[in-house]
C-alpha atoms as a PDB file:
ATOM      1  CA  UNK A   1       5.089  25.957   4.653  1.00  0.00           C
ATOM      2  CA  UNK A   2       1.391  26.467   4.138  1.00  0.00           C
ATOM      3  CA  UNK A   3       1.314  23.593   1.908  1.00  0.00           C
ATOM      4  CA  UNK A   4       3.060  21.574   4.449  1.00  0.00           C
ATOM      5  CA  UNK A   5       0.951  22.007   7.145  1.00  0.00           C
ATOM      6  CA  UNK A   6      -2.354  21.153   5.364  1.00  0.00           C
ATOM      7  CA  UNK A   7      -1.033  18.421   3.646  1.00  0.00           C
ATOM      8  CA  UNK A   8      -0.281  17.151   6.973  1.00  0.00           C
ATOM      9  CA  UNK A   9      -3.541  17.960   8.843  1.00  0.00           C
ATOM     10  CA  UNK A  10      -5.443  15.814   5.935  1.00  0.00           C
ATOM     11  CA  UNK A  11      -2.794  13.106   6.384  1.00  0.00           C
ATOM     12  CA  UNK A  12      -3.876  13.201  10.390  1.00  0.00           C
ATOM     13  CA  UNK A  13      -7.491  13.493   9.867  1.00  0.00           C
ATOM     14  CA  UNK A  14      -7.371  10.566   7.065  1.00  0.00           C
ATOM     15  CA  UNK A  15      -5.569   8.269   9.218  1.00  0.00           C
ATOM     16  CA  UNK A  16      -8.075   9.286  12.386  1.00  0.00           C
ATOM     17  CA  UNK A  17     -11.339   8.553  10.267  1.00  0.00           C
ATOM     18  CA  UNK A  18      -9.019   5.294   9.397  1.00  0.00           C
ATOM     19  CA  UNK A  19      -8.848   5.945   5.838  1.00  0.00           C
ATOM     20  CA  UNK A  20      -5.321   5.073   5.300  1.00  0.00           C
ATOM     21  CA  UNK A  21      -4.814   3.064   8.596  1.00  0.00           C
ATOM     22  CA  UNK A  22      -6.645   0.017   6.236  1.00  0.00           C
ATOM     23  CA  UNK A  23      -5.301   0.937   2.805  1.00  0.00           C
ATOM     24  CA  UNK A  24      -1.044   1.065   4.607  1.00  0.00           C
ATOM     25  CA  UNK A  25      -1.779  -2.145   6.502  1.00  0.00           C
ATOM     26  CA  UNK A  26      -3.492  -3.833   3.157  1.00  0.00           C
ATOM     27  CA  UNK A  27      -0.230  -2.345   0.986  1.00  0.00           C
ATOM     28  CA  UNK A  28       2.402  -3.206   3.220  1.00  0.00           C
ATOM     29  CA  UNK A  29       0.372  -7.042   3.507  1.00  0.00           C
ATOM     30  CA  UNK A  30       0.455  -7.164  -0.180  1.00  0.00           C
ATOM     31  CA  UNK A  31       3.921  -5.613  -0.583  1.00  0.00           C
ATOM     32  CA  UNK A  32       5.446  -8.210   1.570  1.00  0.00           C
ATOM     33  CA  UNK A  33       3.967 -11.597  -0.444  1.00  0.00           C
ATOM     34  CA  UNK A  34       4.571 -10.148  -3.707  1.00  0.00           C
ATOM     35  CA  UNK A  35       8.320  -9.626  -2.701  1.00  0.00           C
ATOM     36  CA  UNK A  36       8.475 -12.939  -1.287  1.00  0.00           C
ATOM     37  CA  UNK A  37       6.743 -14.887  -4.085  1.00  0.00           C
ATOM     38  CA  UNK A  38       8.405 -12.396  -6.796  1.00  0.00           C
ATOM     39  CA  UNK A  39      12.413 -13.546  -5.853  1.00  0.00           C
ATOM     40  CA  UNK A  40      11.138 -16.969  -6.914  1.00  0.00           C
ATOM     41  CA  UNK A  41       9.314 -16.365  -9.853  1.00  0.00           C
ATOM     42  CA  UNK A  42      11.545 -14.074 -11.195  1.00  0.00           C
ATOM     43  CA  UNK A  43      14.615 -16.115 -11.112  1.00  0.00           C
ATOM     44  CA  UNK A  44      12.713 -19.072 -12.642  1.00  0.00           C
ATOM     45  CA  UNK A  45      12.011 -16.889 -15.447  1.00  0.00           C
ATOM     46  CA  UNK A  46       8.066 -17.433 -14.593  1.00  0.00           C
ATOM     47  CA  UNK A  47       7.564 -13.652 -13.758  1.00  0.00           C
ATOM     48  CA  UNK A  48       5.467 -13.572 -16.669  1.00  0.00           C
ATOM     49  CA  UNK A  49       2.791 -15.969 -14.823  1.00  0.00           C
ATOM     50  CA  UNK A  50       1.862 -13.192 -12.536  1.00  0.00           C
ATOM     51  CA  UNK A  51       0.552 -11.325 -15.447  1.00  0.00           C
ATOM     52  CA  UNK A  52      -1.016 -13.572 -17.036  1.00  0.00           C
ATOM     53  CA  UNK A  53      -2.986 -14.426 -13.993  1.00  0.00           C
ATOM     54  CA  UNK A  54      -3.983 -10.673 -13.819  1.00  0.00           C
ATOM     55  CA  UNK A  55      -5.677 -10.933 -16.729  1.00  0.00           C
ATOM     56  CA  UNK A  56      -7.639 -14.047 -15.204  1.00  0.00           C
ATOM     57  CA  UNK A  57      -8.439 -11.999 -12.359  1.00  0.00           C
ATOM     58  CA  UNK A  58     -10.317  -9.542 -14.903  1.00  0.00           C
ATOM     59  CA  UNK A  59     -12.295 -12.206 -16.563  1.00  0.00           C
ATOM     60  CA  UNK A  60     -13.007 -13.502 -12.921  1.00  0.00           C
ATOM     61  CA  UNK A  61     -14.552  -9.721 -11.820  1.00  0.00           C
ATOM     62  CA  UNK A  62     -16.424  -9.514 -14.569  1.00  0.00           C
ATOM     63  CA  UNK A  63     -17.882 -12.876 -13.859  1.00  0.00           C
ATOM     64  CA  UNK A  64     -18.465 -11.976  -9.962  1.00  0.00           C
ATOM     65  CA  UNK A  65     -20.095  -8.295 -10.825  1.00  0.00           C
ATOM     66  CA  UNK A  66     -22.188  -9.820 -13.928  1.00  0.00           C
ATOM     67  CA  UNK A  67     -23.740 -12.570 -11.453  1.00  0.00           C
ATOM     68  CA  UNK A  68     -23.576  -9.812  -8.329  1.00  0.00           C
ATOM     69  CA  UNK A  69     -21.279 -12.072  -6.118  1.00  0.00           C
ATOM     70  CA  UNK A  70     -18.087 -11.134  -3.988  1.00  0.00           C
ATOM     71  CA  UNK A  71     -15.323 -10.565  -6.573  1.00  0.00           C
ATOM     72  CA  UNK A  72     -12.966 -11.719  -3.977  1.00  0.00           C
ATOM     73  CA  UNK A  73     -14.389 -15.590  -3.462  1.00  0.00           C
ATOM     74  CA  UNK A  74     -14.982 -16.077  -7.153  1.00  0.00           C
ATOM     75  CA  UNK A  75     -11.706 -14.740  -8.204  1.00  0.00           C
ATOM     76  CA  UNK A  76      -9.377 -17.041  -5.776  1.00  0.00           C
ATOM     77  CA  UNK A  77     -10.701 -20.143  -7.158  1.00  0.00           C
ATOM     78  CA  UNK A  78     -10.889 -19.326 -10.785  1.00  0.00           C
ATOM     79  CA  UNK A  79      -7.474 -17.676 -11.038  1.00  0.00           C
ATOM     80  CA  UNK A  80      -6.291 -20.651  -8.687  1.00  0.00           C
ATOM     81  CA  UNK A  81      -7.868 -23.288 -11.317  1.00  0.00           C
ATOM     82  CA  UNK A  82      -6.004 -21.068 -14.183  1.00  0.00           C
ATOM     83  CA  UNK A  83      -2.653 -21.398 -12.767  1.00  0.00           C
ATOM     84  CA  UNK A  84      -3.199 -25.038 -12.598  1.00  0.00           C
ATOM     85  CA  UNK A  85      -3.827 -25.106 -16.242  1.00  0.00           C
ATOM     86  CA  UNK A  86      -1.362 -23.335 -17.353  1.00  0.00           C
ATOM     87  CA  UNK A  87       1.084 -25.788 -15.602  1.00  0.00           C
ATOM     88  CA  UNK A  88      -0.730 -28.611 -16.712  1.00  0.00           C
ATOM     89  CA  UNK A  89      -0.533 -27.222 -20.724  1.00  0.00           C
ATOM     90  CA  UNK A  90       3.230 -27.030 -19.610  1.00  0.00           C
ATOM     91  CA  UNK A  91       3.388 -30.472 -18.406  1.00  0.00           C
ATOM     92  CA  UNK A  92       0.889 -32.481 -20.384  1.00  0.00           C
ATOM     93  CA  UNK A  93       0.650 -30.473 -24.002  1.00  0.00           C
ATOM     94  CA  UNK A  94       4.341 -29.510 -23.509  1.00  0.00           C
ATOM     95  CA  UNK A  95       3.086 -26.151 -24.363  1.00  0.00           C
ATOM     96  CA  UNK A  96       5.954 -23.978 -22.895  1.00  0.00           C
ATOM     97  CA  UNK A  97       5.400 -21.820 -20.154  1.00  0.00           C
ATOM     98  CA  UNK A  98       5.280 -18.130 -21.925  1.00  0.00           C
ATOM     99  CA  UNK A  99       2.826 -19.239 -24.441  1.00  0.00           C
ATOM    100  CA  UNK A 100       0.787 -21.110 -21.874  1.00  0.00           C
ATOM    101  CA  UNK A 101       0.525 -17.681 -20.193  1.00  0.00           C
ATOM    102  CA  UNK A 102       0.029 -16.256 -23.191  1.00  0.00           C
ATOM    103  CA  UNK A 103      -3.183 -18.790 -24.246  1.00  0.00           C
ATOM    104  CA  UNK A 104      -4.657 -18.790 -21.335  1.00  0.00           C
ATOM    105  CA  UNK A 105      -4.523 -14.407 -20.546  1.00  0.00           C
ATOM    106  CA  UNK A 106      -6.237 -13.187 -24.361  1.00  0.00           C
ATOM    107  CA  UNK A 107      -8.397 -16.036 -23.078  1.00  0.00           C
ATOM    108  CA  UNK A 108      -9.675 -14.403 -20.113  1.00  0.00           C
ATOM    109  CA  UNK A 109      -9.194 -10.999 -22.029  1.00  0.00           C
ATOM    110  CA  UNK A 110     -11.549 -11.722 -24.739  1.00  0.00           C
ATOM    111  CA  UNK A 111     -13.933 -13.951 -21.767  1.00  0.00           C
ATOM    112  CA  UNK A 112     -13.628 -10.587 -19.983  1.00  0.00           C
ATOM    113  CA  UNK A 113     -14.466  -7.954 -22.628  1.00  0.00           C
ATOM    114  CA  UNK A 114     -17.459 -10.364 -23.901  1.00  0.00           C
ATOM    115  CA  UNK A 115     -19.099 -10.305 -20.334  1.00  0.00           C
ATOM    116  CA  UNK A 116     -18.286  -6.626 -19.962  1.00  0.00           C
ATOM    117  CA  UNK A 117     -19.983  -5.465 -23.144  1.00  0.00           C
ATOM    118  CA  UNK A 118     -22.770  -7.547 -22.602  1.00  0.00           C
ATOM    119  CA  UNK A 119     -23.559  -5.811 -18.970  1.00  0.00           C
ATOM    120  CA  UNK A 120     -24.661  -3.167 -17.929  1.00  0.00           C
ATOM    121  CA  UNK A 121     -24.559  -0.887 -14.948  1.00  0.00           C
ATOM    122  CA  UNK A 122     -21.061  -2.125 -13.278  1.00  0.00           C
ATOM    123  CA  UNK A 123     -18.600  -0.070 -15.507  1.00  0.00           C
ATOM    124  CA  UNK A 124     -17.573   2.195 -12.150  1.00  0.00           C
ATOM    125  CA  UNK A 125     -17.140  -0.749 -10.096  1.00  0.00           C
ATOM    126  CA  UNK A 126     -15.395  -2.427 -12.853  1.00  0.00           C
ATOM    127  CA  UNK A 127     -12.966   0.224 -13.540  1.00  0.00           C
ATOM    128  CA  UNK A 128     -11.802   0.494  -9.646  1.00  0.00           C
ATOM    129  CA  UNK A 129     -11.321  -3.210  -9.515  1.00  0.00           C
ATOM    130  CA  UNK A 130      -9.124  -2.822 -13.419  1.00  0.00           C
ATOM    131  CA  UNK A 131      -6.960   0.275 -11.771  1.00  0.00           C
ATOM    132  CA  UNK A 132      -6.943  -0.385  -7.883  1.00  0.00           C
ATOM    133  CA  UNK A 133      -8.518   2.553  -5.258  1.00  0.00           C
ATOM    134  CA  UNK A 134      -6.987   0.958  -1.669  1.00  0.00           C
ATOM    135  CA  UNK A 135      -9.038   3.787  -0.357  1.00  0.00           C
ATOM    136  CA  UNK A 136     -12.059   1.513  -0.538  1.00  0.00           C
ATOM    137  CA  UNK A 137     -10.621  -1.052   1.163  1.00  0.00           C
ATOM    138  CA  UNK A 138     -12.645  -3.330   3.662  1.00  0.00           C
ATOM    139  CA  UNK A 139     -11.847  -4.603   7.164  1.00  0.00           C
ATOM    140  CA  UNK A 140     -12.144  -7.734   5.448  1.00  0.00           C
ATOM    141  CA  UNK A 141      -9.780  -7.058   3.023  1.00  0.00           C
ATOM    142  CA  UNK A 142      -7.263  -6.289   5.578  1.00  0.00           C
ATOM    143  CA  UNK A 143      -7.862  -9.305   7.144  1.00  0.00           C
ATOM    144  CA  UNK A 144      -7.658 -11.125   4.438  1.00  0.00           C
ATOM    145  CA  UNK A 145      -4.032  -9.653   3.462  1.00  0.00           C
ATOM    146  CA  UNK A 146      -3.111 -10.166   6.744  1.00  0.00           C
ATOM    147  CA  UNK A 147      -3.314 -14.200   6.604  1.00  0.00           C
ATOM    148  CA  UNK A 148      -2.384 -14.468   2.979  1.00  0.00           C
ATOM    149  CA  UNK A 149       0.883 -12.790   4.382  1.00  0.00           C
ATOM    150  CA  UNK A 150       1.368 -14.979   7.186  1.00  0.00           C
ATOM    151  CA  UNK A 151       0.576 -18.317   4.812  1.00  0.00           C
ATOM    152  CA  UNK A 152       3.066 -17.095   2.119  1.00  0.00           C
ATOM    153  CA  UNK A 153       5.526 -16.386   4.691  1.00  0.00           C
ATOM    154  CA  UNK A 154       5.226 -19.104   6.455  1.00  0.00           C
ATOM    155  CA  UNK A 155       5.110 -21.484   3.374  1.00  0.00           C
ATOM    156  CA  UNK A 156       8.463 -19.811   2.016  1.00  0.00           C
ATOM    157  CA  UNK A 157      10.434 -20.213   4.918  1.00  0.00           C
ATOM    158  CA  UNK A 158       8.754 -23.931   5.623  1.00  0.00           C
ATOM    159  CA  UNK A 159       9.800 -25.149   1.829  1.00  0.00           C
ATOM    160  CA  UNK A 160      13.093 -22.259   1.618  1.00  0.00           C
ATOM    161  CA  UNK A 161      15.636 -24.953   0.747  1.00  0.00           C
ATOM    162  CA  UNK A 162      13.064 -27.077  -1.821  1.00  0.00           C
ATOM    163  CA  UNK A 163      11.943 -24.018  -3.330  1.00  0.00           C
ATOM    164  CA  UNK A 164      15.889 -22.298  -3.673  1.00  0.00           C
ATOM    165  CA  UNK A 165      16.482 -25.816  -5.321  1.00  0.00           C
ATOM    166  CA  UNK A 166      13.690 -25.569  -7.843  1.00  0.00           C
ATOM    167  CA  UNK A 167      14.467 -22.087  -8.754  1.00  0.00           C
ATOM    168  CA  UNK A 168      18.092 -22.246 -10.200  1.00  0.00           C
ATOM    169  CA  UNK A 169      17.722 -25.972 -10.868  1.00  0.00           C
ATOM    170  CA  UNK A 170      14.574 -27.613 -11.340  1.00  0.00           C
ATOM    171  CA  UNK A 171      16.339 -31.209 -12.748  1.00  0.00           C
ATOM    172  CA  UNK A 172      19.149 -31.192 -10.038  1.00  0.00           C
ATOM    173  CA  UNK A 173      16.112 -31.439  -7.900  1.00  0.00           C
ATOM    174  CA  UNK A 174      14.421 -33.750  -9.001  1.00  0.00           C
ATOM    175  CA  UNK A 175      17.520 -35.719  -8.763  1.00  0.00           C
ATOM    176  CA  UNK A 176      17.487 -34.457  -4.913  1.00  0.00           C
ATOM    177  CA  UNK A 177      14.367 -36.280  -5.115  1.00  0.00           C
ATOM    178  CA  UNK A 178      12.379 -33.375  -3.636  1.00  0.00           C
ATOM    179  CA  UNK A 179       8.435 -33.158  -5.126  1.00  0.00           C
ATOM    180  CA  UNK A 180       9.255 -30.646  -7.952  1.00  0.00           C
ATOM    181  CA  UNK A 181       5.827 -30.441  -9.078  1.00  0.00           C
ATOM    182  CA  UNK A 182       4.163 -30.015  -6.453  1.00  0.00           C
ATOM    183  CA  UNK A 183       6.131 -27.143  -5.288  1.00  0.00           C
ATOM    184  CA  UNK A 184       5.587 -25.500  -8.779  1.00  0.00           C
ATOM    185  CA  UNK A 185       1.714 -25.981  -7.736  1.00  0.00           C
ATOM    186  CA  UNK A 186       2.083 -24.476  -4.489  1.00  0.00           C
ATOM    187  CA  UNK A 187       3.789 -21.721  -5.849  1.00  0.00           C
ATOM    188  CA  UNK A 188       1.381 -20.891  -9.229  1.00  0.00           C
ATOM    189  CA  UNK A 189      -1.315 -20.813  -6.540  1.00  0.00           C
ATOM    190  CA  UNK A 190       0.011 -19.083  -3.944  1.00  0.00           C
ATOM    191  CA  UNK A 191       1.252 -16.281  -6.651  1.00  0.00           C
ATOM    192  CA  UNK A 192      -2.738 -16.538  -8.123  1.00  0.00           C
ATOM    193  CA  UNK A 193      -4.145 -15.553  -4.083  1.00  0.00           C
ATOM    194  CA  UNK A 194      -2.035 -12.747  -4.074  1.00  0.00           C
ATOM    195  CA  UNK A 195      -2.513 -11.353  -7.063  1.00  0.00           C
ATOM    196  CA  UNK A 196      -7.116 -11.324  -6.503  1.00  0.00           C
ATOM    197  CA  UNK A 197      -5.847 -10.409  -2.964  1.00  0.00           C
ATOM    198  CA  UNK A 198      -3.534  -7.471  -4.228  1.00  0.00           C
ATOM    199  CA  UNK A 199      -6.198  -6.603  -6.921  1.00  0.00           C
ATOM    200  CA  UNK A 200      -8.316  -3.494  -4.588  1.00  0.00           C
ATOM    201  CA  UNK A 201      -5.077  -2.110  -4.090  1.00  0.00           C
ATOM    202  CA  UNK A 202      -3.362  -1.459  -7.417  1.00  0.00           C
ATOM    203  CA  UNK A 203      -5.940  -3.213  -9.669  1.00  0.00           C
ATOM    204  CA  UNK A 204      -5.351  -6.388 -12.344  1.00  0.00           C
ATOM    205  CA  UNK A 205      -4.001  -4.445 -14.856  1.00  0.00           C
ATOM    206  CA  UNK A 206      -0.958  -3.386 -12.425  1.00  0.00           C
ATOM    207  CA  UNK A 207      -0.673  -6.072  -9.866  1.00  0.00           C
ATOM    208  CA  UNK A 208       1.504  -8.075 -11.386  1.00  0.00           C
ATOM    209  CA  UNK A 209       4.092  -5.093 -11.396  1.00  0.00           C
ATOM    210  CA  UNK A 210       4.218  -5.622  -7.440  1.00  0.00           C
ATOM    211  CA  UNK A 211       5.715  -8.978  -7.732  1.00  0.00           C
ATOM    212  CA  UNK A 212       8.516  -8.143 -10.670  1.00  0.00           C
ATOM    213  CA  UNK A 213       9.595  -4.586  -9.400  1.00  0.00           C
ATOM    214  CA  UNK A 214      10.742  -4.775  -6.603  1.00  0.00           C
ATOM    215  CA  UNK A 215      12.645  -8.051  -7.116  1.00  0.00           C
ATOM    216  CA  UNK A 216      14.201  -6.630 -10.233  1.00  0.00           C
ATOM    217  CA  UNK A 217      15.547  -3.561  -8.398  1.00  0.00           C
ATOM    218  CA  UNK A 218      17.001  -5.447  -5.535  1.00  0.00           C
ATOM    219  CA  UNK A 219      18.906  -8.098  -8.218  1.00  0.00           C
ATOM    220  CA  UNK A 220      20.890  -4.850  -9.518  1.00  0.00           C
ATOM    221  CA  UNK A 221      22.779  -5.368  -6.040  1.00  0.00           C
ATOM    222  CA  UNK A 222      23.745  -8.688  -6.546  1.00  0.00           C
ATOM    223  CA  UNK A 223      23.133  -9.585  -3.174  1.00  0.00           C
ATOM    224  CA  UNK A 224      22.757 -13.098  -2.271  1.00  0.00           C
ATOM    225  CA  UNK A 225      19.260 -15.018  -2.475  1.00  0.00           C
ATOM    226  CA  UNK A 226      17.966 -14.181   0.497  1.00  0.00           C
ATOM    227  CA  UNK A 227      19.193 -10.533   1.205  1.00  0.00           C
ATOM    228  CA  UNK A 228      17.346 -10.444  -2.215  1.00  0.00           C
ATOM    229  CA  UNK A 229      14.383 -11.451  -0.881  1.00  0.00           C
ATOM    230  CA  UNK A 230      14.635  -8.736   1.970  1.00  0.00           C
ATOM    231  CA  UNK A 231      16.066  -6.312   0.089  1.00  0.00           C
ATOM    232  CA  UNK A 232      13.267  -6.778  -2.125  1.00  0.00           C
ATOM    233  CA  UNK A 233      10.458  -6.677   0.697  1.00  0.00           C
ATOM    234  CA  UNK A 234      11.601  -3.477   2.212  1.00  0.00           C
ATOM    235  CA  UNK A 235      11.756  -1.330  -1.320  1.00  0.00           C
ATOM    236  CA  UNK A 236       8.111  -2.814  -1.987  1.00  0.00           C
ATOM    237  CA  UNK A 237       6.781  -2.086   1.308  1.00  0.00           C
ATOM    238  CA  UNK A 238       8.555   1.567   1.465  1.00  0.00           C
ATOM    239  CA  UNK A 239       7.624   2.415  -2.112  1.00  0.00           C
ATOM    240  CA  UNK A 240       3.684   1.424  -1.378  1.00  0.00           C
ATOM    241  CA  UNK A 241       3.530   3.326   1.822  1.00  0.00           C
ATOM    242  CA  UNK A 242       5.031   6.675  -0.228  1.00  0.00           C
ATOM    243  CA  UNK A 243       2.716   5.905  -3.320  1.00  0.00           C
ATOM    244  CA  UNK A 244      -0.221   5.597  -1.007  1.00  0.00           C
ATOM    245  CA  UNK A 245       0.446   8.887   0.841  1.00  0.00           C
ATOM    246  CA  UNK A 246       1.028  10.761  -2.154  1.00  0.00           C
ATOM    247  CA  UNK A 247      -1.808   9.429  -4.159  1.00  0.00           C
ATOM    248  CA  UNK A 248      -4.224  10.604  -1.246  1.00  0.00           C
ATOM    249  CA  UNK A 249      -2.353  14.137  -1.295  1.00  0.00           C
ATOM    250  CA  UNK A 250      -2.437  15.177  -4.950  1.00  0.00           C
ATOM    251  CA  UNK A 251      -5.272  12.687  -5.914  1.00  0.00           C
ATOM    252  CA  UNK A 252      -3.799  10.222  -8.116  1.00  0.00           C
ATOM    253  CA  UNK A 253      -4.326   6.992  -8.771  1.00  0.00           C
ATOM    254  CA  UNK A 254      -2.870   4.774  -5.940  1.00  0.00           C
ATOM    255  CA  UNK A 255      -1.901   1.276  -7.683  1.00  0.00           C
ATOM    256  CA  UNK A 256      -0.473   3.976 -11.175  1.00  0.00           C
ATOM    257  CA  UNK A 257       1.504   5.916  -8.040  1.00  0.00           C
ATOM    258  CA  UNK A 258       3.094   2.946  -6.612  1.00  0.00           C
ATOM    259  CA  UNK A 259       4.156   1.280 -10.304  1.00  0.00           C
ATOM    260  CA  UNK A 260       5.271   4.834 -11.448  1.00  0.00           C
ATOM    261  CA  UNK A 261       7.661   4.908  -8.215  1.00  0.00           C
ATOM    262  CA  UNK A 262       9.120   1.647  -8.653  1.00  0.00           C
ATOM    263  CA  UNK A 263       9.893   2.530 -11.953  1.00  0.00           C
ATOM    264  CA  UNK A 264      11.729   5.571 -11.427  1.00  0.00           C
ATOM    265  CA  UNK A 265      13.761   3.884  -8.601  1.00  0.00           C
ATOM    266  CA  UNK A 266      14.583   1.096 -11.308  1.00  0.00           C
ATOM    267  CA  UNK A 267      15.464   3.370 -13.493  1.00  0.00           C
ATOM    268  CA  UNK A 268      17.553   5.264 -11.179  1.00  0.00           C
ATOM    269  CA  UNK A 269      19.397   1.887  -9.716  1.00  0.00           C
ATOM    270  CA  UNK A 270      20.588   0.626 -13.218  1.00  0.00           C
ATOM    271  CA  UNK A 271      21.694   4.188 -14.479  1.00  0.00           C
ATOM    272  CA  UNK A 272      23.936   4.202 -11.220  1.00  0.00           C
ATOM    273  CA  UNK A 273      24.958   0.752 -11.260  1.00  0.00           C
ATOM    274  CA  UNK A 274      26.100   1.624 -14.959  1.00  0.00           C
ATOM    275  CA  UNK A 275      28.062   5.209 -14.119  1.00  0.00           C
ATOM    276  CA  UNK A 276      29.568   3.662 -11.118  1.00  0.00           C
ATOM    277  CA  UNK A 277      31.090   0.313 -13.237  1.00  0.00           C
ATOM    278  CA  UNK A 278      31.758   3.378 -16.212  1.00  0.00           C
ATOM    279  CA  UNK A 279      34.240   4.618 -13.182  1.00  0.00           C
ATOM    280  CA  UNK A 280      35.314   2.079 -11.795  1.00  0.00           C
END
């Protein structure tokens, strides 16, 4: 019980020196586009993208702490520009999707590494940005969340019916004659903001398990498309706000928390699923 009631008082006096107050608001921000973006992605089989564009982002920070800039406003446009390519490699080299990922993240990798080992004096600030720490997190960053949220949300539900169409059909819609392509832009870039966006809290080596986890998990219902997309949403959100509370009680790492959660719930969904079919 004494356990309880310290862990407690630190939880109060964290969120009254507003310690978590930023870092819940950023994660449940970032929880809420990655589910959103990740129903999509995942069914098109393009889940891979927002991994590859994690790797961008850590050529990108290394770029932005080399030349002492904001990582945040070089990273959107050069992990933006990336996802371009790679649909453009798709499109015009009909170089297909997963090794268009694949090209252009040990790209960024080796780009990365290069810049990395040829600095000095940022490995600390490099290594929070690589792993996450949503304890540092900024008003700014919060704000920041806040409208990428409201644009991906808003975006989704403004191009729902195009964007349901170009997930489990691309060529029937074309032949609905909606703008295929320039959906898949939209989407490769708004996937690319969230990811540098989601980057403080759980870091580009991990960010990219936001967008597949939760979506994953909520498919082992078989629920339809959009109670997939909520179902989704509320196990990311739910999962970050528990990882970032007990990272901040028994000092882990936040974004290695949240990943390590939604893999145990995974784990635990399909092993059900499994003994309840056994039964049945």
């Amino acid at each position: 019980m004494i356990f309880v009631s310290d862990f407690i008082s630190l939880i109060v006096k964290a969120f009254e020196y507003g310690l978590l107050t930023k870092a819940i608001i950023v994660g449940i921000a970032i929880a809420i586009s990655s589910a959103f973006l990740g129903s999509f992605l995942v069914l098109k089989r393009y889940s891979m993208m927002g991994d590859g564009l994690a790797h961008v982002s850590f050529a990108a920070l290394a770029i932005a702490l080399f030349f002492n800039a904001s990582p945040l406003y070089v990273s959107i446009p050069i992990v933006s520009f990336a996802a371009i390519i790679i649909l453009l490699m798709n499109e015009k080299a009909q170089i297909h999707g997963d090794a268009a990922i694949g090209l252009i993240s040990s790209f960024s990798i080796a780009l990365g590494t290069i810049i990395v080992t040829l600095s000095t004096g940022f490995n600390v600030d490099l290594f929070s940005y690589l792993f996450g720490n949503i304890l540092l997190v900024t008003k700014t960053d919060m704000w920041i969340s806040i409208i990428t949220t409201i644009v991906v949300i808003g975006l989704v539900l403004i191009f729902y019916n195009e964007l349901f169409a170009l997930t489990y059909d691309e060529e029937y819609a074309k032949v609905l004659q909606i703008k295929t392509k320039r959906l898949n832009y939209l989407l490769a870039i708004l996937t690319a903001i969230v990811i540098v966006v989601g980057i403080r809290a759980v870091g580009t080596m991990l960010i990219s398990s936001l967008i597949i986890f939760p979506t994953v998990t909520a498919m082992q219902f078989s629920l339809g498309f959009k109670k997939t997309i909520l179902f989704a949403t509320i196990i990311s959100v739910l999962l970050i706000v528990i990882g970032i509370l007990l990272s901040f009680l028994l000092n882990l790492p936040t974004g290695s928390t949240i990943v390590m959660l939604n893999g145990i719930l995974l784990f635990i969904v399909f092993v059900s699923k499994k003994l309840i079919y056994k039964k049945g």
